[in-house]
PDB file of N, CA and C in Angstrom:
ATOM      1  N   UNK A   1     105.254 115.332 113.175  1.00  0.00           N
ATOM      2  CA  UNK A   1     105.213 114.677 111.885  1.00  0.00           C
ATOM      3  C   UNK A   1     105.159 113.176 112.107  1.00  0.00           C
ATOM      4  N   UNK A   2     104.271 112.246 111.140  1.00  0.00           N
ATOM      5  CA  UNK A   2     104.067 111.043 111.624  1.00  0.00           C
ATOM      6  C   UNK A   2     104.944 110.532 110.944  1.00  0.00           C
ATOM      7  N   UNK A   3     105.046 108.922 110.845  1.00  0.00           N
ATOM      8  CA  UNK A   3     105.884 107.893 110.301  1.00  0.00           C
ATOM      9  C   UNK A   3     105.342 107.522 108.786  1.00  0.00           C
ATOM     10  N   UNK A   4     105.599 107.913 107.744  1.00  0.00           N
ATOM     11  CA  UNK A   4     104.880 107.786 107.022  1.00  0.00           C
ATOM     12  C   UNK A   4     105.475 106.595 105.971  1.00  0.00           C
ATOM     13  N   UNK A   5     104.980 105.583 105.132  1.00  0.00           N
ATOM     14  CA  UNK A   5     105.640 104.293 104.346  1.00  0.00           C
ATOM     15  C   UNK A   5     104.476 104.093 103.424  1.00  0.00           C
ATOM     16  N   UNK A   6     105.331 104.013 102.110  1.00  0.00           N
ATOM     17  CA  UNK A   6     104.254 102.845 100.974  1.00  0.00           C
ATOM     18  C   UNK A   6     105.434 102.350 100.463  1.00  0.00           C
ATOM     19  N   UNK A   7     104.943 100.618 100.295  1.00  0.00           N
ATOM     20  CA  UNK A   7     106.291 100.211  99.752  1.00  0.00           C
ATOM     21  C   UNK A   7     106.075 100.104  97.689  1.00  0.00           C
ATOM     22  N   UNK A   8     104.826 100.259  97.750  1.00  0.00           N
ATOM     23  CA  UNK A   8     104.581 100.570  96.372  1.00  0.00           C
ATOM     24  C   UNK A   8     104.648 101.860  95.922  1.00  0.00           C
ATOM     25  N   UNK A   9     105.314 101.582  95.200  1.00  0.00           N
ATOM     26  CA  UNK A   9     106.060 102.994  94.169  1.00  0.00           C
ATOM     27  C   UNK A   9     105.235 103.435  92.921  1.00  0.00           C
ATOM     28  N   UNK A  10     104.052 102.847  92.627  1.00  0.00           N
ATOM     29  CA  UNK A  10     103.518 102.703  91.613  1.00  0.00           C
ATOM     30  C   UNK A  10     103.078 104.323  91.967  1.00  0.00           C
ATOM     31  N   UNK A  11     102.923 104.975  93.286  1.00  0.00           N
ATOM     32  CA  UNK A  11     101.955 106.104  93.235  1.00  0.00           C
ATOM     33  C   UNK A  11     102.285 106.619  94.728  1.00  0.00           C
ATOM     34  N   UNK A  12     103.129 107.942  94.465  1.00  0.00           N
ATOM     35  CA  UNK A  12     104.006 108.535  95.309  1.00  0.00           C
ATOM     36  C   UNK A  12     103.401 110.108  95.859  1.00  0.00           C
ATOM     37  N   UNK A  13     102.273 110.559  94.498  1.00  0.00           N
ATOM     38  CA  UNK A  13     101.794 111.401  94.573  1.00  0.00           C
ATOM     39  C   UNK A  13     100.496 111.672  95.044  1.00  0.00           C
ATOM     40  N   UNK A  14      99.905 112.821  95.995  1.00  0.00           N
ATOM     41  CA  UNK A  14      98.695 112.691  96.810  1.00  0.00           C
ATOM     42  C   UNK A  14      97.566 112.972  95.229  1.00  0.00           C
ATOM     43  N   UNK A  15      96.600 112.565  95.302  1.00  0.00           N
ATOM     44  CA  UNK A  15      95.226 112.703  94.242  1.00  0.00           C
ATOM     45  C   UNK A  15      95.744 111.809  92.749  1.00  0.00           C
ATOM     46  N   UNK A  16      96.352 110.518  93.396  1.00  0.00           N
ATOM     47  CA  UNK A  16      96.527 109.733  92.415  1.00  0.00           C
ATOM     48  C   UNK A  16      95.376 108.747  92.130  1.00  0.00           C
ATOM     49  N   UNK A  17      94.666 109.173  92.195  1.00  0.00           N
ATOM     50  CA  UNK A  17      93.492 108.369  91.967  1.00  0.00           C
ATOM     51  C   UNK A  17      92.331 108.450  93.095  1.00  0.00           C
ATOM     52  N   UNK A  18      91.283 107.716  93.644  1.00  0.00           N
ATOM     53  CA  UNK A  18      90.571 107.590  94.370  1.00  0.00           C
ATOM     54  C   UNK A  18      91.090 106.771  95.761  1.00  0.00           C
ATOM     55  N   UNK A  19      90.698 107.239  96.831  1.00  0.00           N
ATOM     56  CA  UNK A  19      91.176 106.939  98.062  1.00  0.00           C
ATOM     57  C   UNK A  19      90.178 106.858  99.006  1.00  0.00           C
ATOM     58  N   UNK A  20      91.120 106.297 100.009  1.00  0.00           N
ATOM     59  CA  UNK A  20      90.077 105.726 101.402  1.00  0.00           C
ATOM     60  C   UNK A  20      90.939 105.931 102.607  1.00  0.00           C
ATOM     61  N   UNK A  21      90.450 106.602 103.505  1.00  0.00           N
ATOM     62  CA  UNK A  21      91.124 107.145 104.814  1.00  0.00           C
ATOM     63  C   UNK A  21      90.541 106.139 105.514  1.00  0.00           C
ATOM     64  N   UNK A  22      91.258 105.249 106.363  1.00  0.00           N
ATOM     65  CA  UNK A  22      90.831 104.885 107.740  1.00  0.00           C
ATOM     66  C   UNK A  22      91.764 105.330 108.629  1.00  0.00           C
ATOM     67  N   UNK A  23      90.853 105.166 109.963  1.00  0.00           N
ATOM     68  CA  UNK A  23      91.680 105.728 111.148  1.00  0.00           C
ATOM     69  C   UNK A  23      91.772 104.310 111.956  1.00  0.00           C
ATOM     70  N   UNK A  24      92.989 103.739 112.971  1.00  0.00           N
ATOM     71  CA  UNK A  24      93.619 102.733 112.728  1.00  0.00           C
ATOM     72  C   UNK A  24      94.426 102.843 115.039  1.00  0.00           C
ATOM     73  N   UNK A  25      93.529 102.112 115.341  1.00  0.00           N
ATOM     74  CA  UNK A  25      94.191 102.479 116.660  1.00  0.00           C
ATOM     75  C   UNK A  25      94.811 100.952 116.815  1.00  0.00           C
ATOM     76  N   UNK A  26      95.928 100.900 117.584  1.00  0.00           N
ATOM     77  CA  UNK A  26      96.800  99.664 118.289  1.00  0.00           C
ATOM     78  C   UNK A  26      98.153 100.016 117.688  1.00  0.00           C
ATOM     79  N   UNK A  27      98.523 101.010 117.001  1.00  0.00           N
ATOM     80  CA  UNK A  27      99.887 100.798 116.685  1.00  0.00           C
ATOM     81  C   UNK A  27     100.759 101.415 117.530  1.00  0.00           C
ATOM     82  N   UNK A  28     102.261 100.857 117.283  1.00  0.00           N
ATOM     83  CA  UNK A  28     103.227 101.527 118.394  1.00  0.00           C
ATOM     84  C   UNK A  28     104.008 101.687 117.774  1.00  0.00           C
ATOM     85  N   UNK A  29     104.504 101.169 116.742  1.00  0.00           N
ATOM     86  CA  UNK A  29     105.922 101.164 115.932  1.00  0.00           C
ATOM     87  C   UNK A  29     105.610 101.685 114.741  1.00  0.00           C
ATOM     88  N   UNK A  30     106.982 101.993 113.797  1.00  0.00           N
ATOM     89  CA  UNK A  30     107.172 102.010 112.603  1.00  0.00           C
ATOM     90  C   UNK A  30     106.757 100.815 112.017  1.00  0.00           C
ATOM     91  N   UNK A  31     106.621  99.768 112.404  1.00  0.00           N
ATOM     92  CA  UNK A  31     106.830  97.923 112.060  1.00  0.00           C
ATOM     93  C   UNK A  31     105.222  98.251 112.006  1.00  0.00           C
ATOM     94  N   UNK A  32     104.383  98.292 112.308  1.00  0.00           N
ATOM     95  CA  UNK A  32     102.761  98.073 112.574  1.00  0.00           C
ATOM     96  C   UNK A  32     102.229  98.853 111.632  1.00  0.00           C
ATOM     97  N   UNK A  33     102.787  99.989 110.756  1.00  0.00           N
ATOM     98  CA  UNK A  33     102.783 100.563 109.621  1.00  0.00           C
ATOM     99  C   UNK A  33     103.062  99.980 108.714  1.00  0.00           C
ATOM    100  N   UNK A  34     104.564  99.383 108.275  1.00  0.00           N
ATOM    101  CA  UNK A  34     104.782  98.295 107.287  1.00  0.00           C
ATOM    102  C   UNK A  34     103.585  97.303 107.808  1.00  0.00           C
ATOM    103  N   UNK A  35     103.315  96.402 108.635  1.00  0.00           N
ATOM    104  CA  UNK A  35     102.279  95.279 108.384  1.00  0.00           C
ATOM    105  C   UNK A  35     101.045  95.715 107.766  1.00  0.00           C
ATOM    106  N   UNK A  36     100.816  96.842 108.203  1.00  0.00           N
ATOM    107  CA  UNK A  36      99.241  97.124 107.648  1.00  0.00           C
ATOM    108  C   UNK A  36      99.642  97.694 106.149  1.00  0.00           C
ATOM    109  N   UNK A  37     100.579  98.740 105.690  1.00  0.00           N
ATOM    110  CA  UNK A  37     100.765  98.626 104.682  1.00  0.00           C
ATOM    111  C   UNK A  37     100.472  97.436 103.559  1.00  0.00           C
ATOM    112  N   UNK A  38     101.813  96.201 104.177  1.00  0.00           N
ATOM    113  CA  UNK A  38     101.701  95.142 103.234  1.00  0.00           C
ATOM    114  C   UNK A  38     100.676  94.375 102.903  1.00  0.00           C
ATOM    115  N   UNK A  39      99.466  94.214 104.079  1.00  0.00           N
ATOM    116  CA  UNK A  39      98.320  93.776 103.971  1.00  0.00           C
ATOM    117  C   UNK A  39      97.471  94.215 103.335  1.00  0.00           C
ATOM    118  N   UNK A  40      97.253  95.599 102.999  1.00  0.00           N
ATOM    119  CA  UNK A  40      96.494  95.949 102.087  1.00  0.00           C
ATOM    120  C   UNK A  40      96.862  96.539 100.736  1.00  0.00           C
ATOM    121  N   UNK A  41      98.212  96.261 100.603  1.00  0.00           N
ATOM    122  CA  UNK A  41      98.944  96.437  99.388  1.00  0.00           C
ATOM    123  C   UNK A  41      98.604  94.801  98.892  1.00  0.00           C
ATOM    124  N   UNK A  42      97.855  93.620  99.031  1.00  0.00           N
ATOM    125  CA  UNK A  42      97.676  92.948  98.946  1.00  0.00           C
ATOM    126  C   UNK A  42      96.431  92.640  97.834  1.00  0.00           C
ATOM    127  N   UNK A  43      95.645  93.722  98.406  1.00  0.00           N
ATOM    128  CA  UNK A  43      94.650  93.372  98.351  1.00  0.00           C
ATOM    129  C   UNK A  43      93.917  93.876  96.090  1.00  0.00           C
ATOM    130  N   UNK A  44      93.375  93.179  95.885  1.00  0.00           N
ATOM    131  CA  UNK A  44      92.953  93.415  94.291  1.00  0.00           C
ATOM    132  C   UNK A  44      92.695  95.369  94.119  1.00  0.00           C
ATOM    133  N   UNK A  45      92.726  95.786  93.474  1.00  0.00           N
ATOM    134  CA  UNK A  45      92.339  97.135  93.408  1.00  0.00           C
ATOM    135  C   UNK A  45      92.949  98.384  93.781  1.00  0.00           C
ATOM    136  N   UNK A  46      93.928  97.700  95.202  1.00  0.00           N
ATOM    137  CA  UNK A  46      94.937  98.796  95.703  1.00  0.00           C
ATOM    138  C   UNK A  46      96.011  99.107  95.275  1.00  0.00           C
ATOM    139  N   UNK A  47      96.187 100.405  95.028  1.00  0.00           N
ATOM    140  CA  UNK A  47      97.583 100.823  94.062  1.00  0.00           C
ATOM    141  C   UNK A  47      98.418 101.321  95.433  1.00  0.00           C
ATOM    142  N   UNK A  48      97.993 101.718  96.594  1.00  0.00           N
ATOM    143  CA  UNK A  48      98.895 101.982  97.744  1.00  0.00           C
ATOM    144  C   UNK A  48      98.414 101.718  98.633  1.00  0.00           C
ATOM    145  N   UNK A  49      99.397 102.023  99.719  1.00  0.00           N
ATOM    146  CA  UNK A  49      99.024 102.114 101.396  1.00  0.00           C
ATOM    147  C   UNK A  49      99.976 103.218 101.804  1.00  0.00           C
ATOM    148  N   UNK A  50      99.602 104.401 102.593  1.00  0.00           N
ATOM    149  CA  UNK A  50     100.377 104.845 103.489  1.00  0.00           C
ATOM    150  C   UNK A  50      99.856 105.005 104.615  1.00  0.00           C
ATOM    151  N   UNK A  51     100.772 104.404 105.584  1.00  0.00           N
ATOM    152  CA  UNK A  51     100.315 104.595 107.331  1.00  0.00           C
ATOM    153  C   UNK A  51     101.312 106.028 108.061  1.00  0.00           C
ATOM    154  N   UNK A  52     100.648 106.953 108.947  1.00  0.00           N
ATOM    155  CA  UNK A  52     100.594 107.548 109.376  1.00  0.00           C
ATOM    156  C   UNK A  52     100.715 107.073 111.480  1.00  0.00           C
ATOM    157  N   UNK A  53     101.643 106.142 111.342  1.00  0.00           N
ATOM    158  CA  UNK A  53     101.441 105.866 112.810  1.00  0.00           C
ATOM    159  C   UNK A  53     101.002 106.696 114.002  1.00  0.00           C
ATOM    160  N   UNK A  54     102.246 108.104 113.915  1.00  0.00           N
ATOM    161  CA  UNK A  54     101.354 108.385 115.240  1.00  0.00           C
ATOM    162  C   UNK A  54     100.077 109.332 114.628  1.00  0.00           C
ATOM    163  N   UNK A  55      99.932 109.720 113.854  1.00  0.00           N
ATOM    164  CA  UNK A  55      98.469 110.050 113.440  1.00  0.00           C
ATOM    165  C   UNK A  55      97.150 108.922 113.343  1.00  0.00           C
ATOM    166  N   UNK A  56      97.621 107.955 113.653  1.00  0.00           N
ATOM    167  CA  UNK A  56      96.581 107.020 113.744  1.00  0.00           C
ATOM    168  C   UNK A  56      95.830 106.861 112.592  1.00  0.00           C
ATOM    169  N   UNK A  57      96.097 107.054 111.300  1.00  0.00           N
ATOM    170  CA  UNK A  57      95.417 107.154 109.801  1.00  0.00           C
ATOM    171  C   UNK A  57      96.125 105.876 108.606  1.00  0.00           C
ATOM    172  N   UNK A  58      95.596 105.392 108.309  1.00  0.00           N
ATOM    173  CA  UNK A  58      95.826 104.767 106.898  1.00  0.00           C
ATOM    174  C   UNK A  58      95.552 105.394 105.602  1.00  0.00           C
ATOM    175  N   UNK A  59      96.426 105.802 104.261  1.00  0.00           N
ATOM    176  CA  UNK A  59      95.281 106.226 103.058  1.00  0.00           C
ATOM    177  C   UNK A  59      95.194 105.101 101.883  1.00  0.00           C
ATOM    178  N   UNK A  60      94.665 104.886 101.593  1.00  0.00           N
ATOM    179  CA  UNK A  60      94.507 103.860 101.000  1.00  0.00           C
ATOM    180  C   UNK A  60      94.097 104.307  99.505  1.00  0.00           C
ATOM    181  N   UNK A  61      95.263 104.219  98.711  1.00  0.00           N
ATOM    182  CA  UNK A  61      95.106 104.773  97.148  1.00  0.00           C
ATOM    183  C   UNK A  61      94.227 103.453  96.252  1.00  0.00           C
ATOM    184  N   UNK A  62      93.255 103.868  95.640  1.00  0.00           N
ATOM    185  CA  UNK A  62      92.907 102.325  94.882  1.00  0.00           C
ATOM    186  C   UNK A  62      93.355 103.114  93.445  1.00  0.00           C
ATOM    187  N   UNK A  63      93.335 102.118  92.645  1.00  0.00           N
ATOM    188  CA  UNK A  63      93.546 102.046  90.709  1.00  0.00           C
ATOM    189  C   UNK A  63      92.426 102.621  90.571  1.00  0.00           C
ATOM    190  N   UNK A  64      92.644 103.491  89.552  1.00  0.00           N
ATOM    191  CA  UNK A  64      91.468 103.920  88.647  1.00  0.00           C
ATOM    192  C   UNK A  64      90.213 103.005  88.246  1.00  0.00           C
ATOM    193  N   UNK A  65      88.902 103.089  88.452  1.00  0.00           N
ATOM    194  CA  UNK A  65      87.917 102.560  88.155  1.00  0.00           C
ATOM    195  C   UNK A  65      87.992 100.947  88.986  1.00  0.00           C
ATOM    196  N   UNK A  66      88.390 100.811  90.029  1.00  0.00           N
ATOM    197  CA  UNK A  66      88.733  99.868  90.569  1.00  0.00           C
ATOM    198  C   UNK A  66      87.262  99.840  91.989  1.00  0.00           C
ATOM    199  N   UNK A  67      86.977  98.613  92.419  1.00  0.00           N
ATOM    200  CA  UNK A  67      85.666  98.696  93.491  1.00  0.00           C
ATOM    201  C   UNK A  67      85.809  97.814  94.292  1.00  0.00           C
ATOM    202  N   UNK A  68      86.389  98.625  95.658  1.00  0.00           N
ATOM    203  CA  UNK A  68      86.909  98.028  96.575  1.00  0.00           C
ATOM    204  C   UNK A  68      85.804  97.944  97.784  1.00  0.00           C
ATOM    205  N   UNK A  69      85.481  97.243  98.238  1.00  0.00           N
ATOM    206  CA  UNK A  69      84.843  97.068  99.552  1.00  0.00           C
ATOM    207  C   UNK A  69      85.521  97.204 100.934  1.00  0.00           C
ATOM    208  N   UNK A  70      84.629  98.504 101.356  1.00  0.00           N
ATOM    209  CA  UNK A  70      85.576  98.961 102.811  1.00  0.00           C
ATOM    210  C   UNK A  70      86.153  98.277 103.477  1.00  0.00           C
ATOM    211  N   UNK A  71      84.901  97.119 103.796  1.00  0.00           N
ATOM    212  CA  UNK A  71      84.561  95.990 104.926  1.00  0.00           C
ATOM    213  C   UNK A  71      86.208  95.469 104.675  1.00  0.00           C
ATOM    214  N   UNK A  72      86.478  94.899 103.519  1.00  0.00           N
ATOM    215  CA  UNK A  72      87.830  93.984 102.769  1.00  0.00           C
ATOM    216  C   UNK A  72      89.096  95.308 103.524  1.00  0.00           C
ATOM    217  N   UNK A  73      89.036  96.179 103.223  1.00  0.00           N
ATOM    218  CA  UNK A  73      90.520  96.664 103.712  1.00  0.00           C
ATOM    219  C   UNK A  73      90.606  96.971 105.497  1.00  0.00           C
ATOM    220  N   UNK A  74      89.118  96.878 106.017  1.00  0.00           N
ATOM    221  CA  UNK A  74      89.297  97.390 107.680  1.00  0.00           C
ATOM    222  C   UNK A  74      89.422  95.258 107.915  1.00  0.00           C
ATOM    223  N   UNK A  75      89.060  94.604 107.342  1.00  0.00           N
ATOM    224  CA  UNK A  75      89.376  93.340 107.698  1.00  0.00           C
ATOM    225  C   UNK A  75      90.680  93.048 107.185  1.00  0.00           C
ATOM    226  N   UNK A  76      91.817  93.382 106.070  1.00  0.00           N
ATOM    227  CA  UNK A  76      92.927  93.424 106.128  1.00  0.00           C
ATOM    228  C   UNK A  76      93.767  94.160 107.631  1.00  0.00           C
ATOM    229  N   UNK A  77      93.498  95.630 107.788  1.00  0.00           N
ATOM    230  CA  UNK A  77      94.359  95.562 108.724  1.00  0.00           C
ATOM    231  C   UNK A  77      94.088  94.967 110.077  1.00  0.00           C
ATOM    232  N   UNK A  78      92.983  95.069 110.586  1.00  0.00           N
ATOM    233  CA  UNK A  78      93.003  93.780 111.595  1.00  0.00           C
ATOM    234  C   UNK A  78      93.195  92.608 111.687  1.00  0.00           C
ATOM    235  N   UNK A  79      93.493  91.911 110.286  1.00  0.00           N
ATOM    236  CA  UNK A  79      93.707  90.671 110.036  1.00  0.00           C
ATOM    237  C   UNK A  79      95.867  91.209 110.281  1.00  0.00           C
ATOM    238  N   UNK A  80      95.899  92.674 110.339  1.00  0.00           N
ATOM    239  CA  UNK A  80      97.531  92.192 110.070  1.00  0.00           C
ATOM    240  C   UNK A  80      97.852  92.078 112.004  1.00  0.00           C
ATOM    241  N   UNK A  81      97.163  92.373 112.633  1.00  0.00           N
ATOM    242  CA  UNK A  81      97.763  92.350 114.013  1.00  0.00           C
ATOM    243  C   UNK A  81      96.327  92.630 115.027  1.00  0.00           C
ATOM    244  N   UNK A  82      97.126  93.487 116.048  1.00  0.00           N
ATOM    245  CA  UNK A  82      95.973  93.607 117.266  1.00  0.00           C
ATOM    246  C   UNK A  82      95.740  94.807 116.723  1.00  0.00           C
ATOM    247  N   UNK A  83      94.927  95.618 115.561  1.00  0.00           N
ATOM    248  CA  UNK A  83      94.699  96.793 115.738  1.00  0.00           C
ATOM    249  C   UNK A  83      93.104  96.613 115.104  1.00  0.00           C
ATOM    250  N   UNK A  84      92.537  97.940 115.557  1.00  0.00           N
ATOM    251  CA  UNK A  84      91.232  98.356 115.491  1.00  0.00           C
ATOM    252  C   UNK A  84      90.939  99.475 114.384  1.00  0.00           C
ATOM    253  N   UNK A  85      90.091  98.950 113.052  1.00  0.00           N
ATOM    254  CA  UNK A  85      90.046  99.751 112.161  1.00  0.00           C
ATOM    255  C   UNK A  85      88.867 100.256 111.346  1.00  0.00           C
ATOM    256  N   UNK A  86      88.330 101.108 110.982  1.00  0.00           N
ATOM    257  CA  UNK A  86      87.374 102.150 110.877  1.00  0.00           C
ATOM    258  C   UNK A  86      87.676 103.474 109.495  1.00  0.00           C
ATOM    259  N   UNK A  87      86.469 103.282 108.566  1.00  0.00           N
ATOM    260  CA  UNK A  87      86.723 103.993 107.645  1.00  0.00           C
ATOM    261  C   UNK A  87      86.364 105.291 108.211  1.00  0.00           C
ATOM    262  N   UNK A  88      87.417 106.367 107.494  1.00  0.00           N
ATOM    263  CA  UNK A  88      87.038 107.899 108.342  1.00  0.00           C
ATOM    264  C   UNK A  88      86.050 108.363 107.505  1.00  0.00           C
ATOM    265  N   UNK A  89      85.381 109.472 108.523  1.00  0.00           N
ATOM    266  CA  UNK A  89      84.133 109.812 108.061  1.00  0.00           C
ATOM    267  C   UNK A  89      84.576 111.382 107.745  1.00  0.00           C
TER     268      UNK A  89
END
C-alpha cells in the first residue's frame, strides 16, 4: 500500500470530477508527496492532488469544466524538486 496525501479536503472521493494520472519518478519520502501535492494544489483549476509515493503516481483531480494544460502540472512537479514527470497513458 502506497503513501497516499491531499491536503485539500475539498474532494476526498475517487470520480470527483475529471482527472489526470501522472507517473512521477525521484521520490523517496512521504515529504516529496506533500511537495508535489502542494505544488499542484497551486495551480488554477485543481481541486486536488494525491501522491502515491511508492507507486510512483500522482492523481490530479481538476474542478468541473475547468482546462488545465498537462505541460503546467508535469512542470509543477518538477518545478517542486529533482523529480521526473509524465502524463500516464
Amino acid at each position: 500500500m502506497g503513501i497516499f496525501r491531499s491536503k485539500n479536503k475539498k474532494d476526498d472521493t475517487v470520480g470527483g470530477g475529471p482527472q489526470v494520472l501522472l507517473r512521477v519518478e525521484g521520490m523517496h519520502c512521504a515529504s516529496c508527496g506533500l511537495l508535489i501535492d502542494d505544488e499542484l494544489e497551486k495551480l488554477a483549476g485543481v481541486r486536488s492532488s494525491t501522491t502515491d509515493v511508492r507507486g510512483g503516481r500522482t492523481t490530479v483531480r481538476l474542478e468541473e469544466g475547468a482546462t488545465v494544460d498537462t505541460t503546467a502540472l508535469v512542470a509543477a512537479v518538477e518545478g517542486a524538486g529533482d523529480y521526473r514527470a509524465r502524463v500516464a497513458e
